[in-house]
Protein backbone atom coordinates (compact mmCIF):
# COMPACT_ATOMS: atom_id res chain seq x y z
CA UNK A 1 0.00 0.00 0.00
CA UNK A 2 1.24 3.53 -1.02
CA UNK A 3 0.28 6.83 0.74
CA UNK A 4 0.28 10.18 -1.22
CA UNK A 5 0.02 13.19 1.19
CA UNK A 6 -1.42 16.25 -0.39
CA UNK A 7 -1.76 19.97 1.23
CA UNK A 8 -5.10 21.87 1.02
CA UNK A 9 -4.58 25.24 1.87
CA UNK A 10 -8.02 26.88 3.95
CA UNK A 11 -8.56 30.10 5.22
CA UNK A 12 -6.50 29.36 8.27
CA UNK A 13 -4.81 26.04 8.53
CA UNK A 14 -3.34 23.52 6.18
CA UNK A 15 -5.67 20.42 5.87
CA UNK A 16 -3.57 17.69 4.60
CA UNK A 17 -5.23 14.64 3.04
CA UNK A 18 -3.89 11.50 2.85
CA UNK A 19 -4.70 9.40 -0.21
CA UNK A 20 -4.25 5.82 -0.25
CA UNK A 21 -3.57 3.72 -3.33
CA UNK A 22 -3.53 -0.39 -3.30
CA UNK A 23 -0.90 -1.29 -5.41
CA UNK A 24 -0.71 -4.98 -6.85
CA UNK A 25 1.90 -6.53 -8.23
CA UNK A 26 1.10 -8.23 -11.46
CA UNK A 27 2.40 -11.41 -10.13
CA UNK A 28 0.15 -11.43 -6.96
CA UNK A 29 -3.39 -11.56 -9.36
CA UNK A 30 -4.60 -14.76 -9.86
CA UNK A 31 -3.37 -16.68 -12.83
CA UNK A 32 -6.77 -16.55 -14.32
CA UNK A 33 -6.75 -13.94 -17.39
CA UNK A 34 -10.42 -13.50 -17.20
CA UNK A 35 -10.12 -12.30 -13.94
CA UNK A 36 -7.09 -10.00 -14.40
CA UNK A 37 -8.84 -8.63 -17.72
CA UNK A 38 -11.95 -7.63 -15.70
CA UNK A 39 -9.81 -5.79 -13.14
CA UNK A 40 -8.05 -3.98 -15.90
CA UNK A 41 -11.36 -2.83 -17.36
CA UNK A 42 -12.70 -2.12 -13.68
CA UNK A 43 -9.68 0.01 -13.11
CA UNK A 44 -9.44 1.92 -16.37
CA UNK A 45 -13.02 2.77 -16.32
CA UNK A 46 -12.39 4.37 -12.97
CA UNK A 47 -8.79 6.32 -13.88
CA UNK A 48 -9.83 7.25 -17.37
CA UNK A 49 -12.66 9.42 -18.58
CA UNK A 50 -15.37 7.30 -20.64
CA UNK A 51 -15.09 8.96 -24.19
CA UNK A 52 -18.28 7.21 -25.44
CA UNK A 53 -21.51 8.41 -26.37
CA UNK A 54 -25.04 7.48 -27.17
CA UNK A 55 -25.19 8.66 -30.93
CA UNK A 56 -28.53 9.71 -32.55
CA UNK A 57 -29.43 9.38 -36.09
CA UNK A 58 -31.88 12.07 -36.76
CA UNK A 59 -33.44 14.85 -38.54
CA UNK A 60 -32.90 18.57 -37.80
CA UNK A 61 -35.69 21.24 -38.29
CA UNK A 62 -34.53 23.67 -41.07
CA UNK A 63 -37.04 26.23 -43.55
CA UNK A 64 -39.57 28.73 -42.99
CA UNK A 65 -42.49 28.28 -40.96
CA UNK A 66 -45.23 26.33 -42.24
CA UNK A 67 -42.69 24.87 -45.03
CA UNK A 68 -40.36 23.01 -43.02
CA UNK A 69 -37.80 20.70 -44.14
CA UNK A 70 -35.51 18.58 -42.34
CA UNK A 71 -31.44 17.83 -42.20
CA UNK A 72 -30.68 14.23 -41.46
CA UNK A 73 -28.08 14.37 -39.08
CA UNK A 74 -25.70 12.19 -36.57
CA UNK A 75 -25.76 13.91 -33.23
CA UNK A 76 -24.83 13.45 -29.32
CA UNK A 77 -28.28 12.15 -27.55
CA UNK A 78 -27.66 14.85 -25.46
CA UNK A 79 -27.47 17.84 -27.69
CA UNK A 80 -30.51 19.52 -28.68
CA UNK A 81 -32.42 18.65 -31.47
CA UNK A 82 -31.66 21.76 -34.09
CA UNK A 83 -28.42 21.72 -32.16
CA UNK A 84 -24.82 20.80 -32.42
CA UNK A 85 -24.06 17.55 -34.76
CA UNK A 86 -21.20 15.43 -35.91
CA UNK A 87 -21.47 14.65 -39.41
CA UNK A 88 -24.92 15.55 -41.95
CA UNK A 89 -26.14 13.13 -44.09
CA UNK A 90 -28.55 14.32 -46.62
CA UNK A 91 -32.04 16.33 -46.48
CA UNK A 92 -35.34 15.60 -45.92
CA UNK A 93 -38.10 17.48 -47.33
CA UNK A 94 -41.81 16.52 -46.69
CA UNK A 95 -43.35 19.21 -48.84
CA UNK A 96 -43.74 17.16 -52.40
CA UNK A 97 -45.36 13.66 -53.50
CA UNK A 98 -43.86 11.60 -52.49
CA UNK A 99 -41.14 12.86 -50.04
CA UNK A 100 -37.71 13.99 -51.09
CA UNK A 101 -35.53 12.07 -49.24
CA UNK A 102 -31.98 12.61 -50.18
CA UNK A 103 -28.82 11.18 -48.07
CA UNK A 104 -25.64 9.26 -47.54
CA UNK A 105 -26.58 5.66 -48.10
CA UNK A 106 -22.79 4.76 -47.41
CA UNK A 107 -22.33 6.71 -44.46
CA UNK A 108 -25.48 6.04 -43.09
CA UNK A 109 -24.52 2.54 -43.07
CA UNK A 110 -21.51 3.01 -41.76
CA UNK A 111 -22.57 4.71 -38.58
CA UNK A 112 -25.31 1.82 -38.39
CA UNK A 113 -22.44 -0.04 -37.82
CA UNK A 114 -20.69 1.73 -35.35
CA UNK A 115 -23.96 1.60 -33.02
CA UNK A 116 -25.68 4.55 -33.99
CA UNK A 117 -29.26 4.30 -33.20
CA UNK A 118 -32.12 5.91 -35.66
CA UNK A 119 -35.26 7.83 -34.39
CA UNK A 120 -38.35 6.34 -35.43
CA UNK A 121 -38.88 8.45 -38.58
CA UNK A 122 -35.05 7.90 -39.64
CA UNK A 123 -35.54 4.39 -39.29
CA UNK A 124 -38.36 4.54 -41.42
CA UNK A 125 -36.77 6.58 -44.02
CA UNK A 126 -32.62 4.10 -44.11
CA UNK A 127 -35.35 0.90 -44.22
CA UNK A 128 -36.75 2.63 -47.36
CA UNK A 129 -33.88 3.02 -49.08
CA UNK A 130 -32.37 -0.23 -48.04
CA UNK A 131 -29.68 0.44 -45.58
CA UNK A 132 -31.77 -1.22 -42.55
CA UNK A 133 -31.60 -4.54 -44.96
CA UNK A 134 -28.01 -4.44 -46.11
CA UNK A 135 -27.29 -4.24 -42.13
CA UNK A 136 -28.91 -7.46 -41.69
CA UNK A 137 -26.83 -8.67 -44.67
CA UNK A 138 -23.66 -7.20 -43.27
CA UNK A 139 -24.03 -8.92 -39.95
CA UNK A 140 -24.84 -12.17 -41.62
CA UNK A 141 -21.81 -12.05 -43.30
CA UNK A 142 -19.88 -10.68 -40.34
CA UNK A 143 -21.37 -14.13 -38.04
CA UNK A 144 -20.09 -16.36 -41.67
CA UNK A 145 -23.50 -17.06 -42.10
CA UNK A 146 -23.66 -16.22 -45.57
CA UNK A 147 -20.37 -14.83 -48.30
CA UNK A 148 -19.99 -10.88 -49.10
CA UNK A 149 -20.61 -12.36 -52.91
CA UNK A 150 -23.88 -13.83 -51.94
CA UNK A 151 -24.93 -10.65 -49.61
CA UNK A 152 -24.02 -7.97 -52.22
CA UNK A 153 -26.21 -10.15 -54.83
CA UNK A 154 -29.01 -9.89 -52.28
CA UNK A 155 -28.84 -6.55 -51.92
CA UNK A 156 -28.45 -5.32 -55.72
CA UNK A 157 -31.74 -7.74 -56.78
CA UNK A 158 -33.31 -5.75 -53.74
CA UNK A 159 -32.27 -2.08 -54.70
CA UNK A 160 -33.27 -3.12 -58.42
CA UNK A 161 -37.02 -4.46 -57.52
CA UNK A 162 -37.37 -1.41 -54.89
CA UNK A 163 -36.59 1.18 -56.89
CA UNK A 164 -38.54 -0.40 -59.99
CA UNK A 165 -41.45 -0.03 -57.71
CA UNK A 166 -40.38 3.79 -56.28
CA UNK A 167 -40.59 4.65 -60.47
CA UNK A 168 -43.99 3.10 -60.74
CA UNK A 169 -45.29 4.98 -57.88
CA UNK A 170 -43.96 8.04 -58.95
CA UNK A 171 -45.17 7.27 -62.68
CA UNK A 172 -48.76 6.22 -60.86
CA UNK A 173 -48.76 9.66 -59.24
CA UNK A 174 -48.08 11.75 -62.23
CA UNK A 175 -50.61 10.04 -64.48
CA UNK A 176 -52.91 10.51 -61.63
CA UNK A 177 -52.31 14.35 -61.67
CA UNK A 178 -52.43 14.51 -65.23
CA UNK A 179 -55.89 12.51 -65.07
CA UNK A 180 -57.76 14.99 -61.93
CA UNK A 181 -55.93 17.80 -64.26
CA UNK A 182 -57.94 16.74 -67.41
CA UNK A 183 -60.84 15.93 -65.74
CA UNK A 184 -60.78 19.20 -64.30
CA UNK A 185 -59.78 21.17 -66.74
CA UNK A 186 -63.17 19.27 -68.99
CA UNK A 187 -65.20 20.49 -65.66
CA UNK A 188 -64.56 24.08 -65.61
CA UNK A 189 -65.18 24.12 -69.79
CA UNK A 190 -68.85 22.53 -69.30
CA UNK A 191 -69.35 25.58 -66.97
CA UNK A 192 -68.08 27.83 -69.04
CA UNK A 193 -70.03 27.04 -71.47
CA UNK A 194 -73.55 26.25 -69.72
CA UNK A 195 -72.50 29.81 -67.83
CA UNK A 196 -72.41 31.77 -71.86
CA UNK A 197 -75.25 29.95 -73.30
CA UNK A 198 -77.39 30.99 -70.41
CA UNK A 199 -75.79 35.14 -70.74
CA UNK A 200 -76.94 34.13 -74.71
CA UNK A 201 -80.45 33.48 -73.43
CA UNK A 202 -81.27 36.29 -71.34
CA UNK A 203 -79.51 38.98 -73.74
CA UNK A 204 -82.34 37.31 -76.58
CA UNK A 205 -85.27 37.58 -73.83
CA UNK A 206 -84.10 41.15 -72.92
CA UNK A 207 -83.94 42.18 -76.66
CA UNK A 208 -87.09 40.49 -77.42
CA UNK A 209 -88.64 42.74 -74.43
CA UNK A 210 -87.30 45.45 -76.17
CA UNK A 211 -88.52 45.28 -79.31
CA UNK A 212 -91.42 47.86 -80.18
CA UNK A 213 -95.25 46.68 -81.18
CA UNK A 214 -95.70 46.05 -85.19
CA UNK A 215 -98.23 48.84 -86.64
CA UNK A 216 -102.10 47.25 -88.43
CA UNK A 217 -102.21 47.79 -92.22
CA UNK A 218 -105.00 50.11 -92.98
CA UNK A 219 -108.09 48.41 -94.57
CA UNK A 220 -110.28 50.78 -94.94
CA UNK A 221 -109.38 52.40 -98.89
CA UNK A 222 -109.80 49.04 -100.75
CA UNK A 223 -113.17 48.12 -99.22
CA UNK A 224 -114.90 51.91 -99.98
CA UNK A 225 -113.68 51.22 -103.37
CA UNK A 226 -115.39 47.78 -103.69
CA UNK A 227 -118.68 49.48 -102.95
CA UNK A 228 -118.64 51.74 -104.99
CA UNK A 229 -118.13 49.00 -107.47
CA UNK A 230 -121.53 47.73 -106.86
CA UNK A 231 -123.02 51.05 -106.96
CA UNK A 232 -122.33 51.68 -110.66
């Protein structure tokens, strides 16, 4: 056992403190290495600061009010949420159909695999695109379950199939836009037209109104004449 006397100078004494330190020898532990390697960890967890953190995956409020759109970012648990962050990954914009989600598929996976955990919405967004699934494929390889041939084939006959159905949807939308835009467009014309033919109808009713009396032919010459006819 070793003593280390330090001084503490107070207002009007010195307060020494006496710190005591248990000092092994490496050849007193126990011969067991599991037992020696959980003392080291004990120990170094206690002399040296812990320099991990809980890391976030997470979106970042950005834009104007009422037209918001996200950052996705990687950021301490702790900080605040339009805060401090360690690395940005791409943007997020809920304002179109569908969503714009652009990011770092590589670096998102990456920090997947350093421990980084996703929000709910995040998670939503890296399962979209895939990076959730080549994870899985990643850690099967990792555990030999399966080759990094046979987990890259996986994952290119996924992206291929998902994004053949992300172009239908889109193509789906914008023939649905272009159909309510037709049909709306055809609308408005009907009403147009049932809206002039009825301004057409009451300017001929109004004219008609208008119009003065016809005047009676006079009759009266050509019968005087016809008896005087007789007469003679």
């Amino acid at each position: 056992m070793a003593c280390l006397i330090e001084s503490l100078p107070t207002a009007n004494h010195l307060v020494f403190k006496v710190v005591t330190a248990w000092i092994l020898p490496e050849e007193s532990l126990p011969l067991h290495s599991q037992f020696r390697e959980t003392l080291t960890r004990r120990t170094s967890s206690v002399t040296q600061p812990h320099r991990f953190m809980a890391v976030k995956i997470r979106l970042a409020r950005r834009g104007r009010k009422k037209a918001a759109t996200y950052d996705i970012v990687v950021a301490d648990a702790r900080a605040p949420r339009d805060g401090r962050f360690i690395e940005k990954l791409g943007t997020y914009n809920p304002q179109t159909n569908p969503a714009t989600i652009n990011y770092d598929a590589d670096r998102a996976f990456y920090w997947m695999m350093t421990g980084a955990q996703p929000t709910d919405t995040v998670r939503a967004m890296l399962s979209y695109r895939g990076v959730l699934y080549r994870r899985h494929l990643q850690l099967g390889v990792d555990k030999g379950a399966i080759t990094q041939e046979v987990a890259d084939q996986r994952f290119s006959a996924w992206k291929e199939e998902k994004d053949a159905k992300i172009e239908g949807k889109r193509t789906g939308l914008d023939d649905a836009k272009a159909t309510a835009k037709k049909a709306a467009f055809d609308a408005e014309t009907k009403v147009k037209e049932a809206r002039a033919e009825a301004q057409r109808q009451k300017a001929a009713a109004l004219l008609a109104a208008n119009a003065p009396a016809p005047t009676e032919v006079a009759t009266e010459a050509p019968a005087e004449e016809a008896t005087e006819a007789a007469a003679e």
